[in-house]
C-alpha atoms as a PDB file:
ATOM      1  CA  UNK A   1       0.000   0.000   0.000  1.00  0.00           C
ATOM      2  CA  UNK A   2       1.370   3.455  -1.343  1.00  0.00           C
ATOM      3  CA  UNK A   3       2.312   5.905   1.577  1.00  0.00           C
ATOM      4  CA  UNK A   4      -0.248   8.627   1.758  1.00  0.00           C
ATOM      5  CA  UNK A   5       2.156  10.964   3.762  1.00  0.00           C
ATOM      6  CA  UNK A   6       4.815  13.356   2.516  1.00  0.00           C
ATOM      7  CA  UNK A   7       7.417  15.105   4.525  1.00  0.00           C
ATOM      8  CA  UNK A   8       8.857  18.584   3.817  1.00  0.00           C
ATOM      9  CA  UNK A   9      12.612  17.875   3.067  1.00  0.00           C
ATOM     10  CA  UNK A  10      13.184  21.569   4.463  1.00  0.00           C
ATOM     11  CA  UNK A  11      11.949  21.838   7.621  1.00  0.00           C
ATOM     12  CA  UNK A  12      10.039  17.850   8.061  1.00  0.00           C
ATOM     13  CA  UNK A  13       6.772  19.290   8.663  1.00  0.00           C
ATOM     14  CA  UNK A  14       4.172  16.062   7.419  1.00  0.00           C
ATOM     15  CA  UNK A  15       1.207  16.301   5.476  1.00  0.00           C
ATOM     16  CA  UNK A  16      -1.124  14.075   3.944  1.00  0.00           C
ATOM     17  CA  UNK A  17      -0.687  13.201  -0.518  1.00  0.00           C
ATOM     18  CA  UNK A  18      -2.571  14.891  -2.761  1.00  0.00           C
ATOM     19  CA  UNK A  19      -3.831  14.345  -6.037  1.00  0.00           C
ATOM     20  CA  UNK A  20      -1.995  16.765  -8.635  1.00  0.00           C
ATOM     21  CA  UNK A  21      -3.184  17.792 -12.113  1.00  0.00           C
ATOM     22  CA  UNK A  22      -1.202  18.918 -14.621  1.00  0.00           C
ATOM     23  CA  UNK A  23       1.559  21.650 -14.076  1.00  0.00           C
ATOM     24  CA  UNK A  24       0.652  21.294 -10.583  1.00  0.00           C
ATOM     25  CA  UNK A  25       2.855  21.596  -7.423  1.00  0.00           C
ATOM     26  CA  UNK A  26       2.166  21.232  -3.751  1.00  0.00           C
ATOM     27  CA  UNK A  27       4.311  23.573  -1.691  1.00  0.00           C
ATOM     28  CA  UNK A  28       5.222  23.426   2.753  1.00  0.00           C
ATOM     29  CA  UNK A  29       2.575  25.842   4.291  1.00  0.00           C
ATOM     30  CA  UNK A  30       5.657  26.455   6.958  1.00  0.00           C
ATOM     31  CA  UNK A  31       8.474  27.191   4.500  1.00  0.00           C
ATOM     32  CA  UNK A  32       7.171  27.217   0.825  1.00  0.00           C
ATOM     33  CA  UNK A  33       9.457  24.094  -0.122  1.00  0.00           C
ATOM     34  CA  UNK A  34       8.362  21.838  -3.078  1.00  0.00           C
ATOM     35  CA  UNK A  35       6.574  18.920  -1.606  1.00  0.00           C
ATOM     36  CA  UNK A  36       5.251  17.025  -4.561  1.00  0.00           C
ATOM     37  CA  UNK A  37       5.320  18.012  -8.187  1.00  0.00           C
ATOM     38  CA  UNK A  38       2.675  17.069 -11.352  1.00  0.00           C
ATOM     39  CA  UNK A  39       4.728  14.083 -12.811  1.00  0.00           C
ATOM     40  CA  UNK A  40       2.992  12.108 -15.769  1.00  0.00           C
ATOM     41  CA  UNK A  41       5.453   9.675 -16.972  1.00  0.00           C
ATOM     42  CA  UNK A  42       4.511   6.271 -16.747  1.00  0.00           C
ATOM     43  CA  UNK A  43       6.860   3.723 -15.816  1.00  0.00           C
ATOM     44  CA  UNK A  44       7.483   2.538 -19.823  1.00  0.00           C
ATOM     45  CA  UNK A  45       8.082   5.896 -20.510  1.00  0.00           C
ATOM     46  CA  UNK A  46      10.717   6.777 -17.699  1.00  0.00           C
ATOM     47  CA  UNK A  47      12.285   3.363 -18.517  1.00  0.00           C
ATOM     48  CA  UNK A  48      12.304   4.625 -22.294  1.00  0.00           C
ATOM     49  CA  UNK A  49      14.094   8.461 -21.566  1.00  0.00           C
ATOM     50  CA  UNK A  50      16.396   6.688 -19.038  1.00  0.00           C
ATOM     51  CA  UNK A  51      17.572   4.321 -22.075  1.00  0.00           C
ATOM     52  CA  UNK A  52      17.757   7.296 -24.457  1.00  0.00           C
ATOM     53  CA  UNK A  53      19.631   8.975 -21.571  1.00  0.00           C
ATOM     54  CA  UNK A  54      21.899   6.447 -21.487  1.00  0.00           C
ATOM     55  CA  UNK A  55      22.779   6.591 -25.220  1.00  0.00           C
ATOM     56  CA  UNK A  56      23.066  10.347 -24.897  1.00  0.00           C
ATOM     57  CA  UNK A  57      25.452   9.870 -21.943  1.00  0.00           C
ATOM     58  CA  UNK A  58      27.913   7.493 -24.717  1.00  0.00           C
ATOM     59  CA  UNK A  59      27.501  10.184 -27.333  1.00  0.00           C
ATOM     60  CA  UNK A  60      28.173  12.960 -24.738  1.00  0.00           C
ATOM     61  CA  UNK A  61      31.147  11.589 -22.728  1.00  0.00           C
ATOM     62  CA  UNK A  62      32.925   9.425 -25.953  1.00  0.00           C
ATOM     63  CA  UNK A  63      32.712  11.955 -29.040  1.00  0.00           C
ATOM     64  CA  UNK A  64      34.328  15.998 -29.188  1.00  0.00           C
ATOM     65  CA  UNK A  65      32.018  18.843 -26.990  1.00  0.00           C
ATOM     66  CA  UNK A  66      33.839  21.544 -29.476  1.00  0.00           C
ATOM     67  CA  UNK A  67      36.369  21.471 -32.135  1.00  0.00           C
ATOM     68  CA  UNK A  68      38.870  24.170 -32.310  1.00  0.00           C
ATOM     69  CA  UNK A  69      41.233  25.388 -35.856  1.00  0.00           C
ATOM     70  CA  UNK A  70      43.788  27.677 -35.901  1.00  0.00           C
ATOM     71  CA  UNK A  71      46.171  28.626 -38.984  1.00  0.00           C
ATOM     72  CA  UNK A  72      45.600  25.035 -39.991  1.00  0.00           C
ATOM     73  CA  UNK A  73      45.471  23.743 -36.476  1.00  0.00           C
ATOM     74  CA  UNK A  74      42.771  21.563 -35.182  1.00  0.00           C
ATOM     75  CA  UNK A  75      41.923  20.972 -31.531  1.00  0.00           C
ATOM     76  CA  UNK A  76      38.897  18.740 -30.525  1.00  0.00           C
ATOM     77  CA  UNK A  77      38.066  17.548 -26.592  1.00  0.00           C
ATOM     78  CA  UNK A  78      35.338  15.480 -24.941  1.00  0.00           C
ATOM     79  CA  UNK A  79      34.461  15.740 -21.711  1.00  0.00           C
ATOM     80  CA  UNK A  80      37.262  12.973 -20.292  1.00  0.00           C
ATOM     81  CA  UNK A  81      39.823  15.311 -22.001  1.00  0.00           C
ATOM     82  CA  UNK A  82      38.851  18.404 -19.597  1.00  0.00           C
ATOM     83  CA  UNK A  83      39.213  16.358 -16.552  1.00  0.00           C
ATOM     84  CA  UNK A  84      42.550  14.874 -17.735  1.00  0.00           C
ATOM     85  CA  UNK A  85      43.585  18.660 -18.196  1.00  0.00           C
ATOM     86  CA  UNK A  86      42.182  19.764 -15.096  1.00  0.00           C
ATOM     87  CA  UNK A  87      44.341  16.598 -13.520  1.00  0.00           C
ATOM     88  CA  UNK A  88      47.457  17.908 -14.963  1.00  0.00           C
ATOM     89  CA  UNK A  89      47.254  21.414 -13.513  1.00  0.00           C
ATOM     90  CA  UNK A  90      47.718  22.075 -10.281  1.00  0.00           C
ATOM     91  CA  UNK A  91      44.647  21.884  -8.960  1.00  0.00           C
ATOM     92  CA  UNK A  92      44.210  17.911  -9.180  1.00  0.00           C
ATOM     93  CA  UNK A  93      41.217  18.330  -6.779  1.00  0.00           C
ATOM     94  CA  UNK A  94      38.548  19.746  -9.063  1.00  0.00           C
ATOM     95  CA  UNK A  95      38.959  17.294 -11.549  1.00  0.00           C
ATOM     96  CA  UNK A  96      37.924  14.925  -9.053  1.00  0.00           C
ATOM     97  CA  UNK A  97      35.000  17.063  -8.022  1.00  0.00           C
ATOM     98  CA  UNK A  98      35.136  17.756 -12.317  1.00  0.00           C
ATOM     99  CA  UNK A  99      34.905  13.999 -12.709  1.00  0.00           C
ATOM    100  CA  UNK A 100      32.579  12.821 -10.287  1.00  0.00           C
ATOM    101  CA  UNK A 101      30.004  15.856 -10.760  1.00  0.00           C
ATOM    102  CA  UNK A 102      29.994  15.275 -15.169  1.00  0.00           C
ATOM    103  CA  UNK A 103      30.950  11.740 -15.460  1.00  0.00           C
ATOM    104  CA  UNK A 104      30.477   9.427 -12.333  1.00  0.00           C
ATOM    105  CA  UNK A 105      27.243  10.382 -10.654  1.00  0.00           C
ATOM    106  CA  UNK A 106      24.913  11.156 -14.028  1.00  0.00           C
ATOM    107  CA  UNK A 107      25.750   7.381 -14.966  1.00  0.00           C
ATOM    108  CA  UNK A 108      25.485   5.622 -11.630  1.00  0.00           C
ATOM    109  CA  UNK A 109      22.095   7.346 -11.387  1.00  0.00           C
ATOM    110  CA  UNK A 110      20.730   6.114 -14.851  1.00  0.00           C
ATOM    111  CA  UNK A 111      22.202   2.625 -14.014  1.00  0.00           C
ATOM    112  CA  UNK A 112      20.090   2.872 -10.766  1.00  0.00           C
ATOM    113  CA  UNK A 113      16.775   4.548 -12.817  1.00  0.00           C
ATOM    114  CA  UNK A 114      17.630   1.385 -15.216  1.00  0.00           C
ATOM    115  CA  UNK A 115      17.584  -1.071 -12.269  1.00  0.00           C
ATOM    116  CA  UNK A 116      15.136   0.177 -10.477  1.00  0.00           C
ATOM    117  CA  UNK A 117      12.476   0.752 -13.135  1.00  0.00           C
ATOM    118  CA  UNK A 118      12.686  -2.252 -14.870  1.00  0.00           C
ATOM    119  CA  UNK A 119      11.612  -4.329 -11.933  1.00  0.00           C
ATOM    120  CA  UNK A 120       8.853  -1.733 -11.563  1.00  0.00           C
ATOM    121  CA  UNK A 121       7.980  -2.313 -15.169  1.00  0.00           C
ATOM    122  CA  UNK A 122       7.071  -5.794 -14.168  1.00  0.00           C
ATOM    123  CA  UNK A 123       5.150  -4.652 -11.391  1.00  0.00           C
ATOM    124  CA  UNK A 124       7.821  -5.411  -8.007  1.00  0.00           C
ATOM    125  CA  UNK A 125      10.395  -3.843  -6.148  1.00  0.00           C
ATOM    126  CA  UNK A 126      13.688  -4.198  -7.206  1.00  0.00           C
ATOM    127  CA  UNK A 127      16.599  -5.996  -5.221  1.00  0.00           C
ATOM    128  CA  UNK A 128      17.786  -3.413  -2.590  1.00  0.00           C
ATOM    129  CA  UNK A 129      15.172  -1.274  -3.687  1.00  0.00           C
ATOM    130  CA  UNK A 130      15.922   1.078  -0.274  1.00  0.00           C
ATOM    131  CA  UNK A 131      19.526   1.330  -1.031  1.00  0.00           C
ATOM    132  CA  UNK A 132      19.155   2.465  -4.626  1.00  0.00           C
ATOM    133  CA  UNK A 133      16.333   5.117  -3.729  1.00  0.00           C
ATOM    134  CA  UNK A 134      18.633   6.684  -1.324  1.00  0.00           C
ATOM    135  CA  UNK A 135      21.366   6.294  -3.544  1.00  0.00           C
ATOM    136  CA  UNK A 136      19.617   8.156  -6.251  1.00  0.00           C
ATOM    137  CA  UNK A 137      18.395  10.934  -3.259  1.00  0.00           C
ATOM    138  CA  UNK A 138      22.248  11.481  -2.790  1.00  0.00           C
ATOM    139  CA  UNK A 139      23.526  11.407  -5.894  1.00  0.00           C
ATOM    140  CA  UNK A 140      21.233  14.448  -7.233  1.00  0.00           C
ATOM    141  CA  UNK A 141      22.948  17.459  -5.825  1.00  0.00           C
ATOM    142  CA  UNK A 142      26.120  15.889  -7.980  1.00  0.00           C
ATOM    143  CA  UNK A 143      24.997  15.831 -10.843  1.00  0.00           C
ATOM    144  CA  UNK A 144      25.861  19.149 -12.406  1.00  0.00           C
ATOM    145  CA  UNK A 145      25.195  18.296 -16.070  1.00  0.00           C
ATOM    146  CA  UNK A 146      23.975  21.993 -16.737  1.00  0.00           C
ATOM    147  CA  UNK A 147      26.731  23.235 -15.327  1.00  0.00           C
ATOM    148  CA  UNK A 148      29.318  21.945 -17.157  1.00  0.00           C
ATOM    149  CA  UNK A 149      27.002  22.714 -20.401  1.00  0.00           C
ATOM    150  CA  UNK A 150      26.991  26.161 -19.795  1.00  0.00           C
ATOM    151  CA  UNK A 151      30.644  26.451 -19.097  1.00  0.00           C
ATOM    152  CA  UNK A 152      31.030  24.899 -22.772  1.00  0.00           C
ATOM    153  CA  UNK A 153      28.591  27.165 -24.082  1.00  0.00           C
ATOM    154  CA  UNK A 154      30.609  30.379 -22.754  1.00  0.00           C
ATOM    155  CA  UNK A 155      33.815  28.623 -23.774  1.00  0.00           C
ATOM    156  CA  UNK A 156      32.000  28.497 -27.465  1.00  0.00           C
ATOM    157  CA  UNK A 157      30.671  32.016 -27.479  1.00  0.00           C
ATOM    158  CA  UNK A 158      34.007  33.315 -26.400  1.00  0.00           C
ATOM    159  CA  UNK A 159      36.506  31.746 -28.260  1.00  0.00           C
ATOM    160  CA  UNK A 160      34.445  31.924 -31.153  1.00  0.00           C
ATOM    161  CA  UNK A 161      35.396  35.509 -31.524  1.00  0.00           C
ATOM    162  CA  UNK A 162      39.569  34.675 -31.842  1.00  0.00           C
ATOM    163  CA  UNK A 163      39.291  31.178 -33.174  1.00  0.00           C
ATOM    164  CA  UNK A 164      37.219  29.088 -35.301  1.00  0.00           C
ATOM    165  CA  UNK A 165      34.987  26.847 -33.007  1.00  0.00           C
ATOM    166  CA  UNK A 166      32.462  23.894 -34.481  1.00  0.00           C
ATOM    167  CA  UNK A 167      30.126  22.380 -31.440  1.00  0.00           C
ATOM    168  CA  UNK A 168      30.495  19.085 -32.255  1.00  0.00           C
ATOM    169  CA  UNK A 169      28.132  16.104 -31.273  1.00  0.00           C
ATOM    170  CA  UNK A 170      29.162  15.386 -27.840  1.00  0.00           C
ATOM    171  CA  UNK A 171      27.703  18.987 -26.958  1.00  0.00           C
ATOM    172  CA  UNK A 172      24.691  18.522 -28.224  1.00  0.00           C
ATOM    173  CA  UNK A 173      23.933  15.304 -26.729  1.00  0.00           C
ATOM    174  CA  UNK A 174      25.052  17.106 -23.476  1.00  0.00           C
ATOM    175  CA  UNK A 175      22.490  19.261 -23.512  1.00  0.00           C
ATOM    176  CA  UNK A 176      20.070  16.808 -24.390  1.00  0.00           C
ATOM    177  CA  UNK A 177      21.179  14.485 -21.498  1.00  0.00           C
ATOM    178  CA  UNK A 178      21.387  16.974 -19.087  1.00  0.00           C
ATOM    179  CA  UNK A 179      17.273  18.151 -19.974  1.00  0.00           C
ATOM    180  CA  UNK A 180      16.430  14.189 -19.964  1.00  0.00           C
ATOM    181  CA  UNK A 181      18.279  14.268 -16.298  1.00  0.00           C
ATOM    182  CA  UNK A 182      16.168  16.757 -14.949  1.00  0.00           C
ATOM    183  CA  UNK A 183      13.103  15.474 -16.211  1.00  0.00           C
ATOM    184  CA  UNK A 184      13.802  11.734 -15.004  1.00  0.00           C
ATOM    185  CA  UNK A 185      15.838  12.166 -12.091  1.00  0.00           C
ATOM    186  CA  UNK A 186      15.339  15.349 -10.568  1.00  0.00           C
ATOM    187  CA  UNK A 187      13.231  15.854  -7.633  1.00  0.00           C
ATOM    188  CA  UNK A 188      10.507  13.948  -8.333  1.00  0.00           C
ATOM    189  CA  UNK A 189      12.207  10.603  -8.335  1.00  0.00           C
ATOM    190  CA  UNK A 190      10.648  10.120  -4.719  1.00  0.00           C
ATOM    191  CA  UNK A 191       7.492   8.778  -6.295  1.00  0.00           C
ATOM    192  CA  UNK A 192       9.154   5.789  -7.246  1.00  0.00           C
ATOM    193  CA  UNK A 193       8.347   4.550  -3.498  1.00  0.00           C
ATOM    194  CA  UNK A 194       4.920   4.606  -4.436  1.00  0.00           C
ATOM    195  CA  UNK A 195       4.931   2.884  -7.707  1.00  0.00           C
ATOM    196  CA  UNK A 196       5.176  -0.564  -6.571  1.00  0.00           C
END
């Protein structure tokens, strides 16, 4: 049976579900924090953008975010190239934080959306069903897809002025994975708990 209580994740004041329509949210009386938002994806269909996601995460990570010419010159990097160059610098910690907040935690969260859905697709909880939820909870605030896309974008706009710059695919699919991200694994994730 589906809990019929949500708890403000601001300041844990508890209040009883509600039924949303569309483009509908249901905000904390006490501190005006989100408590449930309008979500209408079914299960096949979050199983379906996670997948896509997946594919988009491949394209984004393994082909160039921007190619770069100069007097006959061509440059191209994908997104493991930044955080090898970040590595080499001096400041080795941010391309751990680089690493972990563009690489590592958008792929461990759509192998848990993949796991985790596709025993729901069947109707059941999924093996450590708990541990993944939280899992998925934590790894949110890392997940800084957008970021990093609009730090290309600027890099684009302004170099475009002094050199010539071509987006290239792994750019796009970046900012196709990072809307897909949002929409699948944002904040309302939670209502997973109450899908099977």
């Amino acid at each position: 049976m589906a809990n019929q209580q949500v708890i403000c994740e601001h300041c844990d004041c508890v209040y009883e579900k509600v039924t949303l329509a569309k483009h509908q949210k249901a905000l904390c009386v006490r501190c005006a924090g989100v408590l449930q938002r309008y979500n209408g994806l079914s299960v096949q269909q979050r199983l379906a953008l996670t997948v896509t996601a997946a594919v988009l995460w491949t394209f984004a990570n393994f082909y160039p975010v921007m190619s770069i010419s100069l007097q006959g010159l061509k440059s191209s990097a994908t997104l493991w190239d930044s955080v090898v160059a970040l590595s080499l610098g001096p400041i080795t910690f941010i391309a751990l934080v680089a690493a972990i907040s563009i690489i590592i935690a958008p792929v461990f969260q759509l192998v848990l959306l993949t796991w985790v859905l596709s025993f729901a697709l069947t109707g059941r909880r999924s093996p450590a069903f708990k541990l993944c939820m939280r899992w998925l909870e934590a790894l949110r605030p890392w997940s800084m897809l957008e970021v990093c896309l609009l730090g290309a974008m600027v890099a684009v706009f302004k170099l475009a002025g002094m050199l010539e710059v071509v987006p290239g695919t792994g750019l796009f699919a970046l900012a196709a994975l990072s809307l897909l991200l949002i929409r699948i694994a944002g904040r309302d994730v939670r209502d997973l708990w109450d899908t099977v």
